[in-house]
C-alpha atoms as a PDB file:
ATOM      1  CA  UNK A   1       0.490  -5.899 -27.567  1.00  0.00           C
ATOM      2  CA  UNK A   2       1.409  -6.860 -23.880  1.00  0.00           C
ATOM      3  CA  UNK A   3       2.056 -10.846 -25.967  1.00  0.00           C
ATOM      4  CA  UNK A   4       4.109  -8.754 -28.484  1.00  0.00           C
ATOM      5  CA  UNK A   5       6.351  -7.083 -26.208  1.00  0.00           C
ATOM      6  CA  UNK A   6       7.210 -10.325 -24.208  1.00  0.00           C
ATOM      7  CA  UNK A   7       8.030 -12.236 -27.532  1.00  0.00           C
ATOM      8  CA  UNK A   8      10.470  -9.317 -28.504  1.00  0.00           C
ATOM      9  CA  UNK A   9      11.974  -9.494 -25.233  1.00  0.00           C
ATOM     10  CA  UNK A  10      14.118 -12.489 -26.627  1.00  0.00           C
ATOM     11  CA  UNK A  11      16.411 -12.503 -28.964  1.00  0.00           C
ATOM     12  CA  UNK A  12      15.150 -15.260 -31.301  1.00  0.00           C
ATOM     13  CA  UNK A  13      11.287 -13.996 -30.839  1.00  0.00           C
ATOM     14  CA  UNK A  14      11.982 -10.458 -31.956  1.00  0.00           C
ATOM     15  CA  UNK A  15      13.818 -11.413 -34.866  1.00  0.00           C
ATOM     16  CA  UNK A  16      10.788 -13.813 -35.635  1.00  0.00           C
ATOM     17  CA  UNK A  17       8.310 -10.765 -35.128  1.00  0.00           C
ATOM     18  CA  UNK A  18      10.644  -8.393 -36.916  1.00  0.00           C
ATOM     19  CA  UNK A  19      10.337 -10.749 -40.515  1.00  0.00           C
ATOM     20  CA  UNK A  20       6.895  -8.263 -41.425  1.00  0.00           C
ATOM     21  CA  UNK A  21       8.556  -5.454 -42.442  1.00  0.00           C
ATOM     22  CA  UNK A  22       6.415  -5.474 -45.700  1.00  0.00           C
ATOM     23  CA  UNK A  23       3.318  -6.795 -47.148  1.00  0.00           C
ATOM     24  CA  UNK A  24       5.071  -9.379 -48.899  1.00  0.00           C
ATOM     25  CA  UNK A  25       6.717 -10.530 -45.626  1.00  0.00           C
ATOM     26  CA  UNK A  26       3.101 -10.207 -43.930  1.00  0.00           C
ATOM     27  CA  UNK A  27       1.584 -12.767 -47.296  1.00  0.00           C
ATOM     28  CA  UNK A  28       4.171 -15.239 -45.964  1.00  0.00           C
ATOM     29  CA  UNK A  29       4.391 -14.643 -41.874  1.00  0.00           C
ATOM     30  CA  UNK A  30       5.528 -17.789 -41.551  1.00  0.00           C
ATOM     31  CA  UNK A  31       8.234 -17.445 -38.336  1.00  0.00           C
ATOM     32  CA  UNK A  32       5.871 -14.720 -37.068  1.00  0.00           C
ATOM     33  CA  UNK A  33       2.517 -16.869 -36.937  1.00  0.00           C
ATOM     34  CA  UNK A  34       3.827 -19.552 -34.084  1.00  0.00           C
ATOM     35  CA  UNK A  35       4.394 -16.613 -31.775  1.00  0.00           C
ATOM     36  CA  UNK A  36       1.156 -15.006 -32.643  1.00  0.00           C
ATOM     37  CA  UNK A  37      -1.589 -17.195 -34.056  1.00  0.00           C
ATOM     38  CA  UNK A  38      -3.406 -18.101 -30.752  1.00  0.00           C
ATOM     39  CA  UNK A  39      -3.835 -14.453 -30.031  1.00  0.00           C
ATOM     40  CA  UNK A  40      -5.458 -13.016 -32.892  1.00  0.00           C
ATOM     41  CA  UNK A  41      -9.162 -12.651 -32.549  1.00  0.00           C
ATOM     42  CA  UNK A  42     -11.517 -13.830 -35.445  1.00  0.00           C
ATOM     43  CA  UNK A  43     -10.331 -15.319 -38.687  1.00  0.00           C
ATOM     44  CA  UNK A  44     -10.981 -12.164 -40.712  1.00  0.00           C
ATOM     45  CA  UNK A  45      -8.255 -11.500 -42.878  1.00  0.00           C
ATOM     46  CA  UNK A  46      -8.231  -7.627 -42.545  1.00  0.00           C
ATOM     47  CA  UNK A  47      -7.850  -8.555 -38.455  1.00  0.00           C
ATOM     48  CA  UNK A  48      -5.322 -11.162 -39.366  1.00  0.00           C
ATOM     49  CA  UNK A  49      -3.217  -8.603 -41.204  1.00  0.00           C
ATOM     50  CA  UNK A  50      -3.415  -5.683 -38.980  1.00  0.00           C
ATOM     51  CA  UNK A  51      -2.109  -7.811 -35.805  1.00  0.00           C
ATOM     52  CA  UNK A  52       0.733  -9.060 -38.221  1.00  0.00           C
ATOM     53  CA  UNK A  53       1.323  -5.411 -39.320  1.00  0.00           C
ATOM     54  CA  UNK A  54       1.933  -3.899 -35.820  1.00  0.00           C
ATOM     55  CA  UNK A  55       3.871  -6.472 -34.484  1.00  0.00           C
ATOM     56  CA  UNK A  56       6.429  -7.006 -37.052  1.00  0.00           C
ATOM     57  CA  UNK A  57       6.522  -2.734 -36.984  1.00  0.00           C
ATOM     58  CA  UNK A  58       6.916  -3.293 -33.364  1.00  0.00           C
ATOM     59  CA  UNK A  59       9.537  -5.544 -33.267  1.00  0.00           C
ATOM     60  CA  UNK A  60      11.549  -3.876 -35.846  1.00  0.00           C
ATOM     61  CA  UNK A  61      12.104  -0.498 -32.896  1.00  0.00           C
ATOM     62  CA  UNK A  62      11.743  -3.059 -30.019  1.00  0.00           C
ATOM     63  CA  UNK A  63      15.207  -2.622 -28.322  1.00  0.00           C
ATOM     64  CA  UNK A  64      17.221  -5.288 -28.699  1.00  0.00           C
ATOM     65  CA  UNK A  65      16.986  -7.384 -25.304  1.00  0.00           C
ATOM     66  CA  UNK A  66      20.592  -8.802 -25.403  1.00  0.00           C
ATOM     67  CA  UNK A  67      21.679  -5.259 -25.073  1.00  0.00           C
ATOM     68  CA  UNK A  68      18.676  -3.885 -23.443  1.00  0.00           C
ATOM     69  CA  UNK A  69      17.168  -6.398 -21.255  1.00  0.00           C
ATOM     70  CA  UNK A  70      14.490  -4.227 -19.815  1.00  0.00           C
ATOM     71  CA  UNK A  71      11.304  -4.398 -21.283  1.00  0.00           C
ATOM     72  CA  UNK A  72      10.177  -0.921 -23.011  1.00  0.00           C
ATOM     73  CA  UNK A  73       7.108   0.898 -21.938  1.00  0.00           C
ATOM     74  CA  UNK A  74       4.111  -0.117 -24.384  1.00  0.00           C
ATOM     75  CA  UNK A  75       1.781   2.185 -23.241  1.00  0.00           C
ATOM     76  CA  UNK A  76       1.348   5.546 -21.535  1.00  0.00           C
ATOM     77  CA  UNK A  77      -1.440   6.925 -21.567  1.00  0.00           C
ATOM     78  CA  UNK A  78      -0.577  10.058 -22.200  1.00  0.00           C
ATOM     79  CA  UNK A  79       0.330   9.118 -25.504  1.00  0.00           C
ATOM     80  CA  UNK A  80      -2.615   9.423 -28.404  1.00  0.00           C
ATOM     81  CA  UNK A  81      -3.406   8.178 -31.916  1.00  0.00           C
ATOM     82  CA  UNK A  82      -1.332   8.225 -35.326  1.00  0.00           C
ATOM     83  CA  UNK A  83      -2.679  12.062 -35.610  1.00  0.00           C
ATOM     84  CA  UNK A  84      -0.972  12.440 -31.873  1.00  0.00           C
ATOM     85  CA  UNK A  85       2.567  11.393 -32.845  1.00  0.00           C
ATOM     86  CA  UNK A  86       2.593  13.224 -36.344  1.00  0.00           C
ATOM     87  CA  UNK A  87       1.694  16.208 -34.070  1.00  0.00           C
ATOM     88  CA  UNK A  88       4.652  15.531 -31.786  1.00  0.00           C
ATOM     89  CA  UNK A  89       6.876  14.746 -34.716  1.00  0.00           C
ATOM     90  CA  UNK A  90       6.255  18.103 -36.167  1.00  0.00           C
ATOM     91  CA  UNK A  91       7.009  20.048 -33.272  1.00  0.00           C
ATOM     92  CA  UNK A  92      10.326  18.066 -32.687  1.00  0.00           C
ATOM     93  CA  UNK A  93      11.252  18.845 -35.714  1.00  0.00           C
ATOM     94  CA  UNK A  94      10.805  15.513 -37.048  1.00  0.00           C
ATOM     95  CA  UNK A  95       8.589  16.023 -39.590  1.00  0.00           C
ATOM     96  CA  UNK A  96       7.371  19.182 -41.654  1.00  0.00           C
ATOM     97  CA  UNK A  97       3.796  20.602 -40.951  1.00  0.00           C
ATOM     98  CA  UNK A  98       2.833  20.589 -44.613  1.00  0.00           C
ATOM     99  CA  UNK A  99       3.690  17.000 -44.616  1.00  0.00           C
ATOM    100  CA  UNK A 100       1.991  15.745 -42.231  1.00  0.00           C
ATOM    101  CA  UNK A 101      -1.101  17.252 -43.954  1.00  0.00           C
ATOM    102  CA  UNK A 102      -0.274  15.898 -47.321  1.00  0.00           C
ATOM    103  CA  UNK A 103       0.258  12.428 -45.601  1.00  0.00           C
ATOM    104  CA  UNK A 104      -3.090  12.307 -43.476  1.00  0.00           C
ATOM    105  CA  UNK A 105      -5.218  13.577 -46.455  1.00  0.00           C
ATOM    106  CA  UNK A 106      -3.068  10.745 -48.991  1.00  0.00           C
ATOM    107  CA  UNK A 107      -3.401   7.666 -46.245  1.00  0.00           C
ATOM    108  CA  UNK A 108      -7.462   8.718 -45.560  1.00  0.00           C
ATOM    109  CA  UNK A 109      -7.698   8.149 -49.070  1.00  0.00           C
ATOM    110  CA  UNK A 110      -6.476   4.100 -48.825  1.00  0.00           C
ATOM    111  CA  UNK A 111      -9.595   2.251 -49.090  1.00  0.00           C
ATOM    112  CA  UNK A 112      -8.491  -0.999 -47.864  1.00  0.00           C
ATOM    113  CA  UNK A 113      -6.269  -1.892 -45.148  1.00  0.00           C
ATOM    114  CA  UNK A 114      -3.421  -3.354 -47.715  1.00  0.00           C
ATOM    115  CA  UNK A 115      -2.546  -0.060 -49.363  1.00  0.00           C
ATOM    116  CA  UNK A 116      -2.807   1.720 -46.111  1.00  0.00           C
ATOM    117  CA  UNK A 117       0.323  -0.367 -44.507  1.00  0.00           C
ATOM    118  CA  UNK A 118       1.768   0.258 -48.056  1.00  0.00           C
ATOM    119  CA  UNK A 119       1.539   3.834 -47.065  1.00  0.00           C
ATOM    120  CA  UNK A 120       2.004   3.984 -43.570  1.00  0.00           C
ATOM    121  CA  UNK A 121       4.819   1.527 -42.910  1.00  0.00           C
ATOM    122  CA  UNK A 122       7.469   3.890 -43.501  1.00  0.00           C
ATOM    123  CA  UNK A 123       6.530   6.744 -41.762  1.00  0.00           C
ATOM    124  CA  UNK A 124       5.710   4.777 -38.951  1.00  0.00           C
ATOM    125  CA  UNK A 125       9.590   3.137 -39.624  1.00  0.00           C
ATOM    126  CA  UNK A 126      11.005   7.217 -39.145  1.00  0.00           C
ATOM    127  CA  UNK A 127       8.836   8.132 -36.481  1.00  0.00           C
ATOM    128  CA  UNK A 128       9.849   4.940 -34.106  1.00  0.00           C
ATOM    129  CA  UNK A 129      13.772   6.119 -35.440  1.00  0.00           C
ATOM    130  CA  UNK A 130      13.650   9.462 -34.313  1.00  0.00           C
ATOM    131  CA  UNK A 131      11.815   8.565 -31.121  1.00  0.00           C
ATOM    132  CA  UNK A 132       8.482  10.263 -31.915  1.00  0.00           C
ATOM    133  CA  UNK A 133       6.179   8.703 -28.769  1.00  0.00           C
ATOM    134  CA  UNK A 134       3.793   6.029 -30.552  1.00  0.00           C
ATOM    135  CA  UNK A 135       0.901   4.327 -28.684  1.00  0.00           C
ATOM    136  CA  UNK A 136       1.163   0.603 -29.906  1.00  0.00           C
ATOM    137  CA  UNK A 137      -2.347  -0.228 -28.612  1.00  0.00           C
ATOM    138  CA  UNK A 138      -4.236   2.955 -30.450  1.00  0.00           C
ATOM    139  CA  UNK A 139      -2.654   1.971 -33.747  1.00  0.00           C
ATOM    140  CA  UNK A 140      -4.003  -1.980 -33.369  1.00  0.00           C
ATOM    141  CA  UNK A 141      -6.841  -0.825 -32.396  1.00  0.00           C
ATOM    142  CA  UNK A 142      -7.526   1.816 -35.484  1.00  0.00           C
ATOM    143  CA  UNK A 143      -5.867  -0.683 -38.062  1.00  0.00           C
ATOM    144  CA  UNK A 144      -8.541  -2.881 -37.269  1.00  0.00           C
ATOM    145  CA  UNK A 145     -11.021  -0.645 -37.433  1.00  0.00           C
ATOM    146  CA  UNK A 146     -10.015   0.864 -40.585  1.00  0.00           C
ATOM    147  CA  UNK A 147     -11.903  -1.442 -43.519  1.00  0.00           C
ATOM    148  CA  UNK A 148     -14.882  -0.854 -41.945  1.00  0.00           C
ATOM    149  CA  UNK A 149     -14.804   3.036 -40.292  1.00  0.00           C
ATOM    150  CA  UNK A 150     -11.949   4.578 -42.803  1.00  0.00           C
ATOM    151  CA  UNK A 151     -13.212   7.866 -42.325  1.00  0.00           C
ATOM    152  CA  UNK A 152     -14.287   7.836 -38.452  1.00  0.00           C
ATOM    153  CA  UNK A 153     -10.447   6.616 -37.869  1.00  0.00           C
ATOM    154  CA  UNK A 154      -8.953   9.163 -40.358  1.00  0.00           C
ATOM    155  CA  UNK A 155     -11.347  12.002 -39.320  1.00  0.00           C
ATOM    156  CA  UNK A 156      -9.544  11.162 -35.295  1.00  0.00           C
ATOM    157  CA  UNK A 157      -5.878  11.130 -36.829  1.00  0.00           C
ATOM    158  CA  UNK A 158      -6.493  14.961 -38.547  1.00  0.00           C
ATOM    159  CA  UNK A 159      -8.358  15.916 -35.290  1.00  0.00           C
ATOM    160  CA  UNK A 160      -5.522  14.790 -32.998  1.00  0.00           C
ATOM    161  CA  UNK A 161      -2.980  16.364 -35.533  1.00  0.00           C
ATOM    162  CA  UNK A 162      -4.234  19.685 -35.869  1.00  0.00           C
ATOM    163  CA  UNK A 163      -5.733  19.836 -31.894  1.00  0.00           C
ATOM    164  CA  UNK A 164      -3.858  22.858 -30.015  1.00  0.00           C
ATOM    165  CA  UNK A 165      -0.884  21.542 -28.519  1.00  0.00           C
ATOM    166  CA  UNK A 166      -0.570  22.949 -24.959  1.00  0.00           C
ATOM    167  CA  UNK A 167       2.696  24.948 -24.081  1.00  0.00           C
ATOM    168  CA  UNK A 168       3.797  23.283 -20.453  1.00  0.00           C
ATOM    169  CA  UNK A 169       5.306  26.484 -19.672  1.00  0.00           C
ATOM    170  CA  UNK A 170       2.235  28.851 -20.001  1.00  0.00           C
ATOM    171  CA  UNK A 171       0.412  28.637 -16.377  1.00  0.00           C
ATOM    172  CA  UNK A 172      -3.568  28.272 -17.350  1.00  0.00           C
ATOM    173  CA  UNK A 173      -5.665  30.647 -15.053  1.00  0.00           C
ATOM    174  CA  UNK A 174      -8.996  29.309 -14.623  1.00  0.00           C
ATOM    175  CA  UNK A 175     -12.058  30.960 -16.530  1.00  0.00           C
ATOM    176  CA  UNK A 176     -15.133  32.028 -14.746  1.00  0.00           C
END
């Protein structure tokens, strides 16, 4: 992601990266594949597409660097998992509590990779335009991980979604 984030730090590279906007782009990633071929790991094509998948997502809310030349922060680690942000979105406002459930329960049912990005591309698309925080990284990570541990990855999402959100303004005492 740290390779992603320099190539969208140029004009020309982000608007390379920013061509996989669907899975049709991603079946022909043709400007984005000299900017990211060497770094992709393996020659599975489940790893191929999720490393194609977050970086043309990426690019597509990277700022744009001739008006923005600063580099954005990838990665804090404060930040969590898909189930994280949707939490975050709904208490911004973004996004409606009984929506997020209906989404987490539809995308846990996507069996392979393909129809999750069919799925998730969007909402990921709204969260990065409203500003909902979104660790880069953790969604790489659990793309790839997803034809293989589906349920361990979508099992994490509902747990960070629905895990008590603590209220910065309540002082915890310590228990005994």
């Amino acid at each position: 992601m740290e390779h992603v984030a320099d190539v969208c730090s140029t004009p020309g590279g982000r608007s390379d990266l920013a061509t996989g906007q669907s899975l049709r782009d991603l079946d022909e990633p043709w400007r984005m594949l000299p900017h990211l071929s060497s770094r992709i790991p393996g020659h599975h094509p489940d790893t191929k597409l999720a490393y194609l998948a977050v970086a043309g997502m990426y690019a597509a809310q990277a700022p744009n660097p001739s008006l923005n030349p600063e580099r954005p922060t990838l990665y804090d680690p404060a930040h969590g998992n898909f189930g994280w942000s949707l939490a975050r979105a709904v208490d911004t406002g973004v996004l409606r509590d009984e929506a997020t459930t209906e989404l987490l329960q539809h995308l846990a049912r996507q069996r392979t990779l393909r129809s999750l990005l069919r799925n998730l591309q969007p909402v990921i698309r709204r969260l990065a335009d409203d500003r909902v925080p979104l660790s880069w990284p953790h969604l790489l990570r659990d793309l790839n991980r997803w034809p293989s541990y589906r349920t361990d990855v979508a099992s994490r999402w509902m747990d960070s979604r629905y895990a008590p959100t603590p209220d910065p303004t309540v002082t915890q005492e310590p228990t005994a």
